[in-house]
PDB file of N, CA and C in Angstrom:
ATOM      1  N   UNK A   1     160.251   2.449-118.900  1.00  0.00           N
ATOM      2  CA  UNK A   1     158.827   2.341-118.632  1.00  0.00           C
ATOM      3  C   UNK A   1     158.574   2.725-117.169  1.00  0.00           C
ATOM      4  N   UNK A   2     157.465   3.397-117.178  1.00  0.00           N
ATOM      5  CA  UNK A   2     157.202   3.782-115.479  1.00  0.00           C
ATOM      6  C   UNK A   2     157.023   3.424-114.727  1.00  0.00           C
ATOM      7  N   UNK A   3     157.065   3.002-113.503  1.00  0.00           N
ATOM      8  CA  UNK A   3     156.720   1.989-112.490  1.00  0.00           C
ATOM      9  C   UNK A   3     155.006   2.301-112.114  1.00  0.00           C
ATOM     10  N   UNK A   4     154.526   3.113-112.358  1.00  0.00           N
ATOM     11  CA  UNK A   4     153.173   3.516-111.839  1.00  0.00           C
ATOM     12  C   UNK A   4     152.527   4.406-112.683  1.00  0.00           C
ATOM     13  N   UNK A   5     151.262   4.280-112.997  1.00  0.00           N
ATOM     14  CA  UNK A   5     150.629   4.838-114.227  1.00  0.00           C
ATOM     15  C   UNK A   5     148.900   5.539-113.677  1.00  0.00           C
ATOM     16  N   UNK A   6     148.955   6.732-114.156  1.00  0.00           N
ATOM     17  CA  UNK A   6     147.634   7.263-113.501  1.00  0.00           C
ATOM     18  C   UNK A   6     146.669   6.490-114.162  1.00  0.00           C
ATOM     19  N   UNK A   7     145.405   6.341-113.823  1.00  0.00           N
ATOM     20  CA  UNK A   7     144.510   5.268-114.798  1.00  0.00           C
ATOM     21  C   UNK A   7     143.131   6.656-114.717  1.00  0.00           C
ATOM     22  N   UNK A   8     142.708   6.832-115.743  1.00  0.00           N
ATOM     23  CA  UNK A   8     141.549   8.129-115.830  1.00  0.00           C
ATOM     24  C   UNK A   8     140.314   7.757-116.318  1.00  0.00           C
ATOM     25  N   UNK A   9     139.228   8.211-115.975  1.00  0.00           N
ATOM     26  CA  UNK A   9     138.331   7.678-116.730  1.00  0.00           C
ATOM     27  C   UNK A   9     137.333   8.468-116.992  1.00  0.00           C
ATOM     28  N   UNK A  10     137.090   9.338-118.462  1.00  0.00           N
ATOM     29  CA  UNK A  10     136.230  10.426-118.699  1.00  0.00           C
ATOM     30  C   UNK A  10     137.052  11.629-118.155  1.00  0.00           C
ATOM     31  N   UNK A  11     138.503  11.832-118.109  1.00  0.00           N
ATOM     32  CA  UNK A  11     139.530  13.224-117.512  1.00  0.00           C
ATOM     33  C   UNK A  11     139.707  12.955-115.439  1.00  0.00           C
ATOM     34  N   UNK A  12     138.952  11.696-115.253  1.00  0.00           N
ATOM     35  CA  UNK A  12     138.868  11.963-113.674  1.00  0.00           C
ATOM     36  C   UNK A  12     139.851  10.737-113.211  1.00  0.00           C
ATOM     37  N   UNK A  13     140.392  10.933-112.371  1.00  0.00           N
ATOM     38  CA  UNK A  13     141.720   9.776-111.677  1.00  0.00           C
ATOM     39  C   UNK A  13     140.628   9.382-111.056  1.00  0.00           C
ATOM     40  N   UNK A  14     141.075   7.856-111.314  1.00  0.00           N
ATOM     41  CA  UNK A  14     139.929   6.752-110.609  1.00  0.00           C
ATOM     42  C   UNK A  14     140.972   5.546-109.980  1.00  0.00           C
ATOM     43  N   UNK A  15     142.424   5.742-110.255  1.00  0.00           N
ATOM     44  CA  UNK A  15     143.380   5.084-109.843  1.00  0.00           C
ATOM     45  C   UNK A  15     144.686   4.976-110.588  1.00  0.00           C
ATOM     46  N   UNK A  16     145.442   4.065-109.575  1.00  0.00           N
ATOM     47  CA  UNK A  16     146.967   4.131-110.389  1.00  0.00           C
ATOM     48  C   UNK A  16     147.381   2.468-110.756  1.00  0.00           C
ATOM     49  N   UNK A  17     148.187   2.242-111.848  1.00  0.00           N
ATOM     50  CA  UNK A  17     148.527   0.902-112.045  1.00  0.00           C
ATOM     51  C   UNK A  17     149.672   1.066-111.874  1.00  0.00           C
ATOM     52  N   UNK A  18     150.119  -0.044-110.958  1.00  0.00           N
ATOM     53  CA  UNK A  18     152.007  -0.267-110.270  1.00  0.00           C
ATOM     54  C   UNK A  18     152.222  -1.610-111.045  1.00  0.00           C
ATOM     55  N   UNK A  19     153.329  -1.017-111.699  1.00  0.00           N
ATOM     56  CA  UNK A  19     153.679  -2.101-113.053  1.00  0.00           C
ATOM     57  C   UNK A  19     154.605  -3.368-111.666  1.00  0.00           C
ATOM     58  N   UNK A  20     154.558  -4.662-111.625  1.00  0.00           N
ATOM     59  CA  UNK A  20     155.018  -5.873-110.936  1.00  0.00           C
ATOM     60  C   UNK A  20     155.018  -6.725-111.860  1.00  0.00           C
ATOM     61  N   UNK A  21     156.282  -7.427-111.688  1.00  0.00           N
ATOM     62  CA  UNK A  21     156.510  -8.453-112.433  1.00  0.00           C
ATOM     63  C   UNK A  21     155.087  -9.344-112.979  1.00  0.00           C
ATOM     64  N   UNK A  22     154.565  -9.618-112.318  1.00  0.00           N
ATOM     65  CA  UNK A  22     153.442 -10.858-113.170  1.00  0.00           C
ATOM     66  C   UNK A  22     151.908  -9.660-113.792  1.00  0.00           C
ATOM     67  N   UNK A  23     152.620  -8.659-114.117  1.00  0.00           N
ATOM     68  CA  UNK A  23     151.303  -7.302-114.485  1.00  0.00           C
ATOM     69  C   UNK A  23     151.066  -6.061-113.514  1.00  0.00           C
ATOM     70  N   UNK A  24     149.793  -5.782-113.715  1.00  0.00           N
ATOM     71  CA  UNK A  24     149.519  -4.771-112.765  1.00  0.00           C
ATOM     72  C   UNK A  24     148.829  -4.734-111.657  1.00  0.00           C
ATOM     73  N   UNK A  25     149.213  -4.557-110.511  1.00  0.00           N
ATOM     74  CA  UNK A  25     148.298  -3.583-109.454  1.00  0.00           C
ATOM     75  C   UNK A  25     147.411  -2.452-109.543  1.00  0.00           C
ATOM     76  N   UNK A  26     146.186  -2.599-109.611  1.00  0.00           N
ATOM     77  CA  UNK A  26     145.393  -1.560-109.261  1.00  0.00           C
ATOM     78  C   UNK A  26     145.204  -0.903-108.098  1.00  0.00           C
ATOM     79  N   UNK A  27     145.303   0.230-107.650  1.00  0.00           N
ATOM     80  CA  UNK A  27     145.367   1.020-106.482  1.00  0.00           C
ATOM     81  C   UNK A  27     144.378   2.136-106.566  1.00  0.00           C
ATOM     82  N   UNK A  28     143.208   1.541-106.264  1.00  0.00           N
ATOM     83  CA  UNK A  28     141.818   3.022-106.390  1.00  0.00           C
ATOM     84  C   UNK A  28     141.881   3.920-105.573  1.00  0.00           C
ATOM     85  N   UNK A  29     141.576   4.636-105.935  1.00  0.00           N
ATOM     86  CA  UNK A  29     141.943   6.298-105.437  1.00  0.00           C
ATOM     87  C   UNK A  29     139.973   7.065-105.714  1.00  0.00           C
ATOM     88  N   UNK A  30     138.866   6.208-106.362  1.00  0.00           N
ATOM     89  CA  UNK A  30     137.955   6.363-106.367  1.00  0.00           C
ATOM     90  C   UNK A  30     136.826   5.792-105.634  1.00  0.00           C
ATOM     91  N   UNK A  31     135.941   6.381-105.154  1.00  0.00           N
ATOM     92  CA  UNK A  31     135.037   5.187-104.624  1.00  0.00           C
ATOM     93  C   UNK A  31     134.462   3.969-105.651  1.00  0.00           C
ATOM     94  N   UNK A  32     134.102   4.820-106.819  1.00  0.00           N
ATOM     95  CA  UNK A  32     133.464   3.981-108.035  1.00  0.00           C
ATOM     96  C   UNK A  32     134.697   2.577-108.151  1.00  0.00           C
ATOM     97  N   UNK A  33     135.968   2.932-108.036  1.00  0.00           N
ATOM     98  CA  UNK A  33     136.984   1.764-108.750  1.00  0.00           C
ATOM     99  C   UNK A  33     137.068   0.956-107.021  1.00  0.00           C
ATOM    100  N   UNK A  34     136.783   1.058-106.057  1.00  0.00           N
ATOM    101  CA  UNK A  34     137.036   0.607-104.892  1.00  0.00           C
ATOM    102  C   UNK A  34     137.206  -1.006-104.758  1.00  0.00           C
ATOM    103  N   UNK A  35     136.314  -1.859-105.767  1.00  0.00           N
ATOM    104  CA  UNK A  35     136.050  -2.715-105.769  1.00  0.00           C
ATOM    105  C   UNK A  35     136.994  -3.546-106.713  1.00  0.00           C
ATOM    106  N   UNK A  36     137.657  -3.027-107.555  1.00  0.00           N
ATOM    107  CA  UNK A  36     139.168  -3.109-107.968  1.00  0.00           C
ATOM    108  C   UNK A  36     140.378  -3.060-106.848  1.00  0.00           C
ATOM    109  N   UNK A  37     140.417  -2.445-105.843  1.00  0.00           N
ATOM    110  CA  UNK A  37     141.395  -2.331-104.948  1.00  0.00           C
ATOM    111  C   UNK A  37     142.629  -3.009-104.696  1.00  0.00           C
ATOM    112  N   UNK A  38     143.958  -3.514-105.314  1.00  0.00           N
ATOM    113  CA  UNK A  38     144.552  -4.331-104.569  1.00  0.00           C
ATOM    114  C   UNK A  38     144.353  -5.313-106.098  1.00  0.00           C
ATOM    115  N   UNK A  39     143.390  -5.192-107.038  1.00  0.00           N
ATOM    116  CA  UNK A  39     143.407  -6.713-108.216  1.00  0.00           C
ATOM    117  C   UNK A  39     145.046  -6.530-108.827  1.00  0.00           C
ATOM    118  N   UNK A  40     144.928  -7.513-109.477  1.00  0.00           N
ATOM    119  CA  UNK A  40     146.232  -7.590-110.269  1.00  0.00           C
ATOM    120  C   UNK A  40     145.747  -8.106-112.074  1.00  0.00           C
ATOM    121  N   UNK A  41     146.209  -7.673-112.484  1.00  0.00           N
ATOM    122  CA  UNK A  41     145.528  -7.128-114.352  1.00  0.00           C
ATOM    123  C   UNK A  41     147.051  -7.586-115.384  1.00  0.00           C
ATOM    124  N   UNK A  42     146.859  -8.443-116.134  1.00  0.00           N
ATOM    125  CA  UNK A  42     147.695  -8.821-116.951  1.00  0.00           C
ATOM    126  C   UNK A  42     148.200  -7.758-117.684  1.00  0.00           C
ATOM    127  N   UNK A  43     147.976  -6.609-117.919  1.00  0.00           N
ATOM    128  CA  UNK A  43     148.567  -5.341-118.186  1.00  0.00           C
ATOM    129  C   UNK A  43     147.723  -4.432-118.293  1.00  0.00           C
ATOM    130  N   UNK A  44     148.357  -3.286-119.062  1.00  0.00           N
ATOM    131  CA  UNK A  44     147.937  -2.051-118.681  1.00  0.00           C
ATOM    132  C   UNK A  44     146.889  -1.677-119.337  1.00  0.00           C
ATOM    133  N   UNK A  45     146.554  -2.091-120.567  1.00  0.00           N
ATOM    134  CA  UNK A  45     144.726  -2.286-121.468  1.00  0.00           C
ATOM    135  C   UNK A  45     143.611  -2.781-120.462  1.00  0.00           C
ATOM    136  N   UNK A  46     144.111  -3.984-120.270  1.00  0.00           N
ATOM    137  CA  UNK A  46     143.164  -4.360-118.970  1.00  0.00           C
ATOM    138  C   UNK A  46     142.569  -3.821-117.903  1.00  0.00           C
ATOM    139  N   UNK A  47     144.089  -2.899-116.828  1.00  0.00           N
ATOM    140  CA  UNK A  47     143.256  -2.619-116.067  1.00  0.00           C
ATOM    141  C   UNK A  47     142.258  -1.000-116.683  1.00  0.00           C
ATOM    142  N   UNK A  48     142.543  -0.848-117.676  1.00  0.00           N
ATOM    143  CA  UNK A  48     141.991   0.554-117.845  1.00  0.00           C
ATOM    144  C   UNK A  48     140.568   0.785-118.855  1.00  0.00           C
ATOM    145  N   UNK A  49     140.447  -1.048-119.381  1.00  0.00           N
ATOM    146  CA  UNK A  49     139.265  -0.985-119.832  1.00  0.00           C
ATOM    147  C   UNK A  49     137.904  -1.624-118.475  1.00  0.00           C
ATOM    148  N   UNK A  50     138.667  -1.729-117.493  1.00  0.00           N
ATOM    149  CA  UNK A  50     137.909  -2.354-116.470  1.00  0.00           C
ATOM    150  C   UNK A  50     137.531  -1.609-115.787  1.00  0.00           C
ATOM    151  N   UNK A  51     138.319  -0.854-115.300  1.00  0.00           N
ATOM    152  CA  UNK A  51     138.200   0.751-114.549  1.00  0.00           C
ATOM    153  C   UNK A  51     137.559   1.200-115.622  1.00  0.00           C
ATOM    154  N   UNK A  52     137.069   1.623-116.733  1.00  0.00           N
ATOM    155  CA  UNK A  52     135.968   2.675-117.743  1.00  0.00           C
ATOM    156  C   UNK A  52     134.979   1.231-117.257  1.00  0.00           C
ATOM    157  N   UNK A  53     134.379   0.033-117.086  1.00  0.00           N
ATOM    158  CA  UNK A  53     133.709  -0.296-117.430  1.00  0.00           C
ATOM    159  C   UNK A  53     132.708  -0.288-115.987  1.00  0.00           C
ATOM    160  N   UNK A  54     134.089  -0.817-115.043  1.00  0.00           N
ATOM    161  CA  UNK A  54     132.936   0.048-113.673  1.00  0.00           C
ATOM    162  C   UNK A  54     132.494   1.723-113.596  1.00  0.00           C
ATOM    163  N   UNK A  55     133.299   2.051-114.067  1.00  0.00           N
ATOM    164  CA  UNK A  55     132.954   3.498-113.622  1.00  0.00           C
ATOM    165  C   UNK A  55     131.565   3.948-114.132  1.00  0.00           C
ATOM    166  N   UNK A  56     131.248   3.055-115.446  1.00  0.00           N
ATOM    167  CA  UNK A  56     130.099   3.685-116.111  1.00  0.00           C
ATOM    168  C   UNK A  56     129.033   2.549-115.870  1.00  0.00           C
ATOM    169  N   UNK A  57     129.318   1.424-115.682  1.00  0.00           N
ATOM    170  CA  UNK A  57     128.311   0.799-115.804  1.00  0.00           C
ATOM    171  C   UNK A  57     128.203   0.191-113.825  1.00  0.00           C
ATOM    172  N   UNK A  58     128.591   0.195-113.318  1.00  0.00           N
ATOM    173  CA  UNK A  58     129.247  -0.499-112.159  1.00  0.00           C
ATOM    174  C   UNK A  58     130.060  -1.904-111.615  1.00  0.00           C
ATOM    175  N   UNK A  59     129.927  -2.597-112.714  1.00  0.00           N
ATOM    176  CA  UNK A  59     130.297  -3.566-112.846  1.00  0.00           C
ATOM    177  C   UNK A  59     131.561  -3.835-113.389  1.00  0.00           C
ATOM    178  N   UNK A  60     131.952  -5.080-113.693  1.00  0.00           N
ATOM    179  CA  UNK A  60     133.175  -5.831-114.331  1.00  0.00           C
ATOM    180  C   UNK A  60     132.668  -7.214-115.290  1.00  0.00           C
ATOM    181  N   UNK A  61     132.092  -6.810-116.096  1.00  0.00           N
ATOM    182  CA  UNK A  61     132.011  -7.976-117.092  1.00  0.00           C
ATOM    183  C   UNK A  61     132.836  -9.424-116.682  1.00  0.00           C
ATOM    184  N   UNK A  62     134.158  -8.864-116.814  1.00  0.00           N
ATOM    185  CA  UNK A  62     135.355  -9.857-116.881  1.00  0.00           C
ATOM    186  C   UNK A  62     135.835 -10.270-115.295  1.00  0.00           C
ATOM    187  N   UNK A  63     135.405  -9.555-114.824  1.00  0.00           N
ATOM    188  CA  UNK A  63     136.331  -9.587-113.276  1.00  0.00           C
ATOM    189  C   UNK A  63     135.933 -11.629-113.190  1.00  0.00           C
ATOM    190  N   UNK A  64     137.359 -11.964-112.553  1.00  0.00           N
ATOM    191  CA  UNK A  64     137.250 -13.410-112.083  1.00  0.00           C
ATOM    192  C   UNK A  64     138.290 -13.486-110.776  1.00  0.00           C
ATOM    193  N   UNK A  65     137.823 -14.336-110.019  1.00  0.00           N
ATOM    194  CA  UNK A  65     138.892 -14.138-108.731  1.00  0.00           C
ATOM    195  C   UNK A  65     140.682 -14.320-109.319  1.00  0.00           C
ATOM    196  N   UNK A  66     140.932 -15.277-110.817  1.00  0.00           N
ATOM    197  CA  UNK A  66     142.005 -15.022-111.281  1.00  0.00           C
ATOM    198  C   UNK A  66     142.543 -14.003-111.824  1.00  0.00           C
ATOM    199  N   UNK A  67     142.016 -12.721-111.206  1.00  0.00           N
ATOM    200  CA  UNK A  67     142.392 -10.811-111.504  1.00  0.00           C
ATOM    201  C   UNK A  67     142.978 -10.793-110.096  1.00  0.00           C
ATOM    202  N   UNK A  68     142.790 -11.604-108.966  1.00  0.00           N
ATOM    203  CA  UNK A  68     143.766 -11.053-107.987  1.00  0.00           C
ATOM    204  C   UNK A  68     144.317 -12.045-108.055  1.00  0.00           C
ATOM    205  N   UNK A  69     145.492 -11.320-107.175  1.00  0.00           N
ATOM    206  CA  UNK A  69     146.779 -12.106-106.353  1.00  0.00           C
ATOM    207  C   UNK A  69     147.077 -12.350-105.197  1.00  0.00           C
ATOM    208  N   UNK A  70     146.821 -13.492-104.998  1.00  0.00           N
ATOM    209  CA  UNK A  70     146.913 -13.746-103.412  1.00  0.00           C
ATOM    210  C   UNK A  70     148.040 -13.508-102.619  1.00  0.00           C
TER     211      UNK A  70
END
């Protein structure tokens, strides 16, 4: 399995997920995902339905401060 995964949204890189023991790191590479920066995502569905959900809507339905890691 890969250590790091492009995350796309609509064909456009909006960031990468760095697989870590307790899930994923999000690492935005978009302005739209910026606000993701640094979260940590119980896996890889997660962070990539979160990233489509800001990108289109701006928001995070789900986002809770228990998405990062301190």
């Amino acid at each position: 399995m890969p250590l790091s995964t492009s995350v796309q949204v609509d064909g456009a890189l909006v960031g990468a997920a760095i697989r870590q023991e307790k899930g994923y790191r999000f690492i935005a590479t978009d302005y739209r995902t910026a606000e993701m920066d640094q979260t940590v995502w119980p896996n890889l569905d997660a962070v990539r339905r979160a990233a489509e959900q800001i990108v289109r809507t701006g928001r995070i339905a789900s986002f809770t401060p228990n998405s990062i890691e301190d």
